[in-house]
Protein backbone atom coordinates (compact mmCIF):
# COMPACT_ATOMS: atom_id res chain seq x y z
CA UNK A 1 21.28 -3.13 -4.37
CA UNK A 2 23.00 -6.22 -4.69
CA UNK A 3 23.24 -7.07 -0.71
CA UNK A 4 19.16 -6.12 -0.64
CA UNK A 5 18.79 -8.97 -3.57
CA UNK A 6 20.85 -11.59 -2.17
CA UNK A 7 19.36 -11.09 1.59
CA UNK A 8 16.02 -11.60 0.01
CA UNK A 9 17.09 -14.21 -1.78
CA UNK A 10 17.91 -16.33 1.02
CA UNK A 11 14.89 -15.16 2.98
CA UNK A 12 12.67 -16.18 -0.08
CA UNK A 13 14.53 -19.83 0.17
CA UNK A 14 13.24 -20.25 3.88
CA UNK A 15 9.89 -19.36 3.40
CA UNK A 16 9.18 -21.95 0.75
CA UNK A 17 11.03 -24.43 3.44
CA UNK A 18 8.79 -23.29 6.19
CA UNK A 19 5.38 -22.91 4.36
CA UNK A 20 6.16 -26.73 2.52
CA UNK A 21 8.41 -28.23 4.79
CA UNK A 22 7.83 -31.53 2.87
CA UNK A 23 8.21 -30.65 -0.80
CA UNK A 24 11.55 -31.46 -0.97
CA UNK A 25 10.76 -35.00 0.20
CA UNK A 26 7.76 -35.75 -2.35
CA UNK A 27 9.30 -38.85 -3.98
CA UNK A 28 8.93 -41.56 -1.68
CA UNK A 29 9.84 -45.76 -2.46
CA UNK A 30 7.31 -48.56 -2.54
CA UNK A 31 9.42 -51.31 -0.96
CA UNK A 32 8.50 -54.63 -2.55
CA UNK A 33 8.59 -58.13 -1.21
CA UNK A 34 11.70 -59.05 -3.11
CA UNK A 35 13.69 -56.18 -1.63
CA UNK A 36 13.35 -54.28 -4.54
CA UNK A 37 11.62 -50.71 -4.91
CA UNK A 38 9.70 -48.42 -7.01
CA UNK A 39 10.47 -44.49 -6.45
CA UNK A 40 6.75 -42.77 -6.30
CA UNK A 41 5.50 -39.34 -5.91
CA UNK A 42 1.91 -40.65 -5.02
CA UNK A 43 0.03 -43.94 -4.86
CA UNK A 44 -3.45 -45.40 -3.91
CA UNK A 45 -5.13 -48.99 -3.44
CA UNK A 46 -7.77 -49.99 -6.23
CA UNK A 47 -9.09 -53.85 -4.92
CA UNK A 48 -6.33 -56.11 -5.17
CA UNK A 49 -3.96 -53.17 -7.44
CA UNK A 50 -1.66 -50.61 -6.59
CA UNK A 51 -1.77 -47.62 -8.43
CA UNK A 52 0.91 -44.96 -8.20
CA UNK A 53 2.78 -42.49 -10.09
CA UNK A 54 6.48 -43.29 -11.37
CA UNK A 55 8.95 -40.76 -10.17
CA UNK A 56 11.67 -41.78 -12.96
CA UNK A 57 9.09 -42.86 -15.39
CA UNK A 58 6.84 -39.53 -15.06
CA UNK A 59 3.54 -41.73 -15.49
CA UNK A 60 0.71 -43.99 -13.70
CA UNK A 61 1.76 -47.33 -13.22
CA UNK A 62 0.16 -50.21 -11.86
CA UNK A 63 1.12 -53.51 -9.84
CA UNK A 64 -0.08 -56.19 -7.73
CA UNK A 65 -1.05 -55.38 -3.76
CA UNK A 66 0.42 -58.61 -2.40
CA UNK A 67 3.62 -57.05 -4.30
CA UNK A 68 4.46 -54.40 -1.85
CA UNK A 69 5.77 -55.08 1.96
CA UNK A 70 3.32 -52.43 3.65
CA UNK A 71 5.58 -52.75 6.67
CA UNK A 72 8.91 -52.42 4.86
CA UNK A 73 7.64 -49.04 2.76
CA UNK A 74 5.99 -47.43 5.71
CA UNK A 75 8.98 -47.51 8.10
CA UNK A 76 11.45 -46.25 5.35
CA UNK A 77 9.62 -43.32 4.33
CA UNK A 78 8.72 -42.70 7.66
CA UNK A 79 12.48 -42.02 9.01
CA UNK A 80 13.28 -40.46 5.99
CA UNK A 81 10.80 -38.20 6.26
CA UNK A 82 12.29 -37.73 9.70
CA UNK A 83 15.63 -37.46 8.61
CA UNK A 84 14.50 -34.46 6.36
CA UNK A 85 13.20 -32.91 9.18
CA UNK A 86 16.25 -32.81 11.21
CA UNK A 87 18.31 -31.68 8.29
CA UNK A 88 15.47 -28.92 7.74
CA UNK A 89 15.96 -27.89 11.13
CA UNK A 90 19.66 -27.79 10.92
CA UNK A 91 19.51 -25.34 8.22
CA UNK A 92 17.47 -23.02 9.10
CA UNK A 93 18.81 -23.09 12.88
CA UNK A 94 22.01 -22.41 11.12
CA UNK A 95 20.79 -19.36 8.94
CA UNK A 96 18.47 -18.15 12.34
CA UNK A 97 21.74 -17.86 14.41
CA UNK A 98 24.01 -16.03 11.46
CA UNK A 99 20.99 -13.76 11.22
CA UNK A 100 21.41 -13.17 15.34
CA UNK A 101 25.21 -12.83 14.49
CA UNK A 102 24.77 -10.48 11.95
CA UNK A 103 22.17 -7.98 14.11
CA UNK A 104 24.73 -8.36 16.63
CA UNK A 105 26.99 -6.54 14.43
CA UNK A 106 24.87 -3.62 12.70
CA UNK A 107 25.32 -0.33 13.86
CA UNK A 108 23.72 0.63 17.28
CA UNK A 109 21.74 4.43 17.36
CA UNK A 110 19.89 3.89 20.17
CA UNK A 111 19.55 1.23 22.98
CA UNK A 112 18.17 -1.94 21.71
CA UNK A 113 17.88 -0.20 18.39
CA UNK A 114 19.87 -0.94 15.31
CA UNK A 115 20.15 -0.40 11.93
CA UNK A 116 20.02 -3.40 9.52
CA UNK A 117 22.56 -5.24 7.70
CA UNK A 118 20.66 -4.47 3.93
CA UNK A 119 21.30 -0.64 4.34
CA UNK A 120 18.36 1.94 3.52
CA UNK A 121 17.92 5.19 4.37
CA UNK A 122 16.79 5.72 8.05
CA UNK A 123 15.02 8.74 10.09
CA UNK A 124 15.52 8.93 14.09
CA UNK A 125 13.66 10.90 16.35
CA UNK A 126 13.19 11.42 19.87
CA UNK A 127 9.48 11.46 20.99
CA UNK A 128 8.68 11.70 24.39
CA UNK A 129 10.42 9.21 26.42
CA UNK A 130 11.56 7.07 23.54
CA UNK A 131 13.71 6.98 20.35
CA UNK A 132 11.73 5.95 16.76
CA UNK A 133 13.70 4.67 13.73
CA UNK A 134 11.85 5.40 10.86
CA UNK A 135 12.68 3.52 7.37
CA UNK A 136 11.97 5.56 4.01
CA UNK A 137 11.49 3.97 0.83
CA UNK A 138 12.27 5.40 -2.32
CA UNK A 139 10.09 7.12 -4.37
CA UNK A 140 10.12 8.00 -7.92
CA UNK A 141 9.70 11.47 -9.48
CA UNK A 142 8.61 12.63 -12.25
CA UNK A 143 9.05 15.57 -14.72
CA UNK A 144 6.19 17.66 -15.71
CA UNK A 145 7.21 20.15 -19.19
CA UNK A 146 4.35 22.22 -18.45
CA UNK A 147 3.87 21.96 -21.83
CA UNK A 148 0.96 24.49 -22.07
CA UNK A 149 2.25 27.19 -20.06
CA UNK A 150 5.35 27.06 -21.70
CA UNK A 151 3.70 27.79 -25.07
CA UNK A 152 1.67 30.53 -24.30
CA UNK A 153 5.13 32.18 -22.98
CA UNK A 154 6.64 31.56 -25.74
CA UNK A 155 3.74 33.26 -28.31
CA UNK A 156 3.88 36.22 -25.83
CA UNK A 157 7.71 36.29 -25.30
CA UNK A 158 9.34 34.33 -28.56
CA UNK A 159 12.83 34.13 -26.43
CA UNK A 160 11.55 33.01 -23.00
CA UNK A 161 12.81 30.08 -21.34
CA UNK A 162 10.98 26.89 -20.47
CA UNK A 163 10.45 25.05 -17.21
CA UNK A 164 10.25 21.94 -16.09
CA UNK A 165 9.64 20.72 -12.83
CA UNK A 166 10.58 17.87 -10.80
CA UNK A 167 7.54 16.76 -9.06
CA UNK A 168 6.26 13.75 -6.34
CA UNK A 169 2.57 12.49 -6.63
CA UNK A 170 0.56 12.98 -3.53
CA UNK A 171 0.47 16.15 -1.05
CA UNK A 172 2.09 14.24 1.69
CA UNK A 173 4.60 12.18 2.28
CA UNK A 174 3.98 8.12 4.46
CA UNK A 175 6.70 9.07 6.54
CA UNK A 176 5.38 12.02 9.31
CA UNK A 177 8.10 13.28 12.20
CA UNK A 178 7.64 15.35 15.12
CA UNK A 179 11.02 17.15 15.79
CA UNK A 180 12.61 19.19 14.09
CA UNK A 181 16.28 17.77 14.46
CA UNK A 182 16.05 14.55 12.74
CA UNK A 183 19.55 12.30 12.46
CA UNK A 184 19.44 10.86 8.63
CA UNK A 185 21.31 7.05 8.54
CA UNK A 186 22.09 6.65 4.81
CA UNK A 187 23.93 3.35 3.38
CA UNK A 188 23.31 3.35 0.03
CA UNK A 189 24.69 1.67 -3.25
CA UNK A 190 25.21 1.43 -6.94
CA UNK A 191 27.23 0.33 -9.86
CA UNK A 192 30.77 2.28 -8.46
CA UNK A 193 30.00 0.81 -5.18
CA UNK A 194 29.22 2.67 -1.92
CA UNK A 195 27.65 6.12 -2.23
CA UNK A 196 29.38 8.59 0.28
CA UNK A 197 26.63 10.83 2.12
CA UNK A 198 27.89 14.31 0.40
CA UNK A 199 25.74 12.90 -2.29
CA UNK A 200 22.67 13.22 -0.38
CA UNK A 201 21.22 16.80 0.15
CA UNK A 202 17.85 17.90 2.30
CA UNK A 203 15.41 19.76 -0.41
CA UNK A 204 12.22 21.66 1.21
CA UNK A 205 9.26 20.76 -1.39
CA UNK A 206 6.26 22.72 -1.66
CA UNK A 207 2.63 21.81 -2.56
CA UNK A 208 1.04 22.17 -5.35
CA UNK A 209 -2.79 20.64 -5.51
CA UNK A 210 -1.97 17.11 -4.92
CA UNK A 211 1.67 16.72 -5.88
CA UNK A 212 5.24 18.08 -4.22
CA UNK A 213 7.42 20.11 -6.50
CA UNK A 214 11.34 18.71 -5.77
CA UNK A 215 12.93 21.77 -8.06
CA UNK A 216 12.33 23.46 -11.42
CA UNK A 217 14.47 23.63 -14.06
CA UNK A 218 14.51 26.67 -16.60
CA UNK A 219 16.02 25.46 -19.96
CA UNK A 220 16.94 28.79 -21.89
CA UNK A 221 16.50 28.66 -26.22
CA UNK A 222 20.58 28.37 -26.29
CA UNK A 223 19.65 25.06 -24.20
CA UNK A 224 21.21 26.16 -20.97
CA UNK A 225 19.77 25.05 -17.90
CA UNK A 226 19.04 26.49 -14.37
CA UNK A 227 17.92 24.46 -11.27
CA UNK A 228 16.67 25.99 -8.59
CA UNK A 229 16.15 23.50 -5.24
CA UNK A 230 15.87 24.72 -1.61
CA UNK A 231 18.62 22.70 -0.07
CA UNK A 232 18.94 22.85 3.33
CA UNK A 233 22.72 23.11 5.35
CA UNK A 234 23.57 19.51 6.40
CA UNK A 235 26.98 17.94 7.67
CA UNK A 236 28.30 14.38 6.49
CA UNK A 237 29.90 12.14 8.66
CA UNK A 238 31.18 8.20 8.67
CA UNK A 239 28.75 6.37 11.14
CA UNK A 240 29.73 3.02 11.22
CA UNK A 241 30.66 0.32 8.38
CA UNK A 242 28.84 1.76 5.18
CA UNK A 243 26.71 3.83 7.11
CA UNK A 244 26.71 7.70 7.13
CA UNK A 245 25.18 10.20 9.04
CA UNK A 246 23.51 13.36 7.59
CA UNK A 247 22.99 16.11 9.92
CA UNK A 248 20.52 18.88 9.32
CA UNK A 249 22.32 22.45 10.38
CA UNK A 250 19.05 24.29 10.33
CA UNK A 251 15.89 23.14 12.03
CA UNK A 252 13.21 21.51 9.90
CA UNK A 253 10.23 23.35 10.21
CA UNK A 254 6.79 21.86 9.38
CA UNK A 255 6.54 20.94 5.53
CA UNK A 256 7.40 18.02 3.34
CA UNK A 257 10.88 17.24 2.76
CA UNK A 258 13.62 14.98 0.36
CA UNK A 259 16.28 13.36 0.53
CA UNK A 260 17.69 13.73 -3.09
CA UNK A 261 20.52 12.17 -4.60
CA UNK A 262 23.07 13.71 -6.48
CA UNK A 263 25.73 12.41 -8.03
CA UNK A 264 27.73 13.20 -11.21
CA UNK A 265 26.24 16.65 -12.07
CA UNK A 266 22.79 14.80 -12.06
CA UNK A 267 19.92 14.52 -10.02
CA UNK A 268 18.70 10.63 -9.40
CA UNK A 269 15.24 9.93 -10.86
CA UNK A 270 13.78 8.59 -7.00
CA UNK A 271 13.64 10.56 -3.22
CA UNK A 272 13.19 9.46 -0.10
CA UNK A 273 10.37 11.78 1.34
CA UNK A 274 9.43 12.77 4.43
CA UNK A 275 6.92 15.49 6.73
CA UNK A 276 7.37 17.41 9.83
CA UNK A 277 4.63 17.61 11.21
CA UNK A 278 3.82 20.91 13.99
């Protein structure tokens, strides 16, 4: 999403700041005793020379010792390096507090407990004595032809259909909850803008060996297709900004579960997946 890219964007900007607070500063000025200066990223004394490396030039250059006011070049750099500091400071102080402001403004579910500015899709649940928000991160399918079955089928039964199925690696999913009357926070994006939740749907996956089936899909000769998913009854409703709510209206019993998109006749190729656990 394009608010996800840009937040991490910035957030990628004030790490390098933090971590190398001075690599912005690297070119520094020799001040000579004339008055004059030479802009240098680095320099050493050799005996009675001055080595140091030209910041307009690029290269090593060289120059007398008795050239250079020690005393002149140490103060400047020093309060510019200062200066940099401050301005450092400034910025991020700046970006820290719009950050506050921006919290301050996301969506509240429980107390002290808010959803963030970059959207997702969120799972809350009451455990005792507390509320937990639980983020869940996309994950990809993929489609399995069940090539072999499908051909023996086919020698025994010339016209039988084929399936595919829609499948998710591993036998359980990161995300484990312990009720089974989750709320579902959805804010999600993509190239016609904001998603609305009637898109999302709750689909009951079962095992098989080490992977989740999502659905199957029978594709007939003629080339017509039937899915078959186990949605589960959920109601939509505007939360708060771009957020939506999506409201299971059946409990969730123990099993793995997705959140599957679907939008224009077509299922999305990733899930958010989740467990109930007993």
């Amino acid at each position: 999403m394009l608010r996800v890219i840009k937040g991490l964007a910035v957030m990628t900007f004030l790490c390098l700041l933090l971590v190398n607070p001075a690599q912005p500063q690297t070119v520094k000025r020799l001040i000579l005793t004339d008055g004059s200066y030479q802009t240098a990223t680095e320099w050493q004394k050799i005996g009675d020379r001055v080595k140091y490396f030209s910041a307009e030039r690029g290269e090593w250059e060289e120059i007398p010792v008795a050239l250079v006011d020690w005393k002149a070049t140490d103060e400047w750099n020093a309060e510019r390096a200062k200066a940099a500091t401050e301005e450092m400071k400034q910025v991020t102080g700046e970006e820290v507090a719009a950050r506050k402001e921006e919290m301050l403004n996301t969506p509240l579910v429980a107390p002290g407990m808010r959803l963030p500015a970059e959207g997702g899709v969120f799972l809350l649940e009451e455990v005792p004595g507390k509320p937990v928000l639980h983020k869940v991160e996309a994950n990809k399918v993929q489609v399995n032809d069940n090539a072999g079955k499908n051909m023996l089928k086919r020698s025994v039964i010339p016209v039988a259909s084929a399936t595919q199925t829609i499948e998710l690696k591993g036998a359980a999913a990161k995300v484990r909850l312990h009720t089974a009357t989750p709320t579902i926070f959805v804010d999600q994006d993509n190239e016609q803008g904001l998603i609305p939740a009637d898109n999302f749907r709750i689909v009951r996956l079962y095992r098989k060996k080490d992977l989740r089936v999502v659905a199957k899909n029978k594709v007939s000769i003629a080339g017509q297709q039937s899915v078959t998913e186990r949605y589960l009854h959920t109601r939509a409703e505007k939360f708060s900004g771009d957020w939506w709510k999506l409201i299971p209206l059946e409990d969730l019993t123990p099993g793995e579960y997705a959140i599957v998109l679907f939008v224009g006749g077509e299922d999305a190729s990733v899930v958010w997946d989740f467990g109930v656990e007993k």
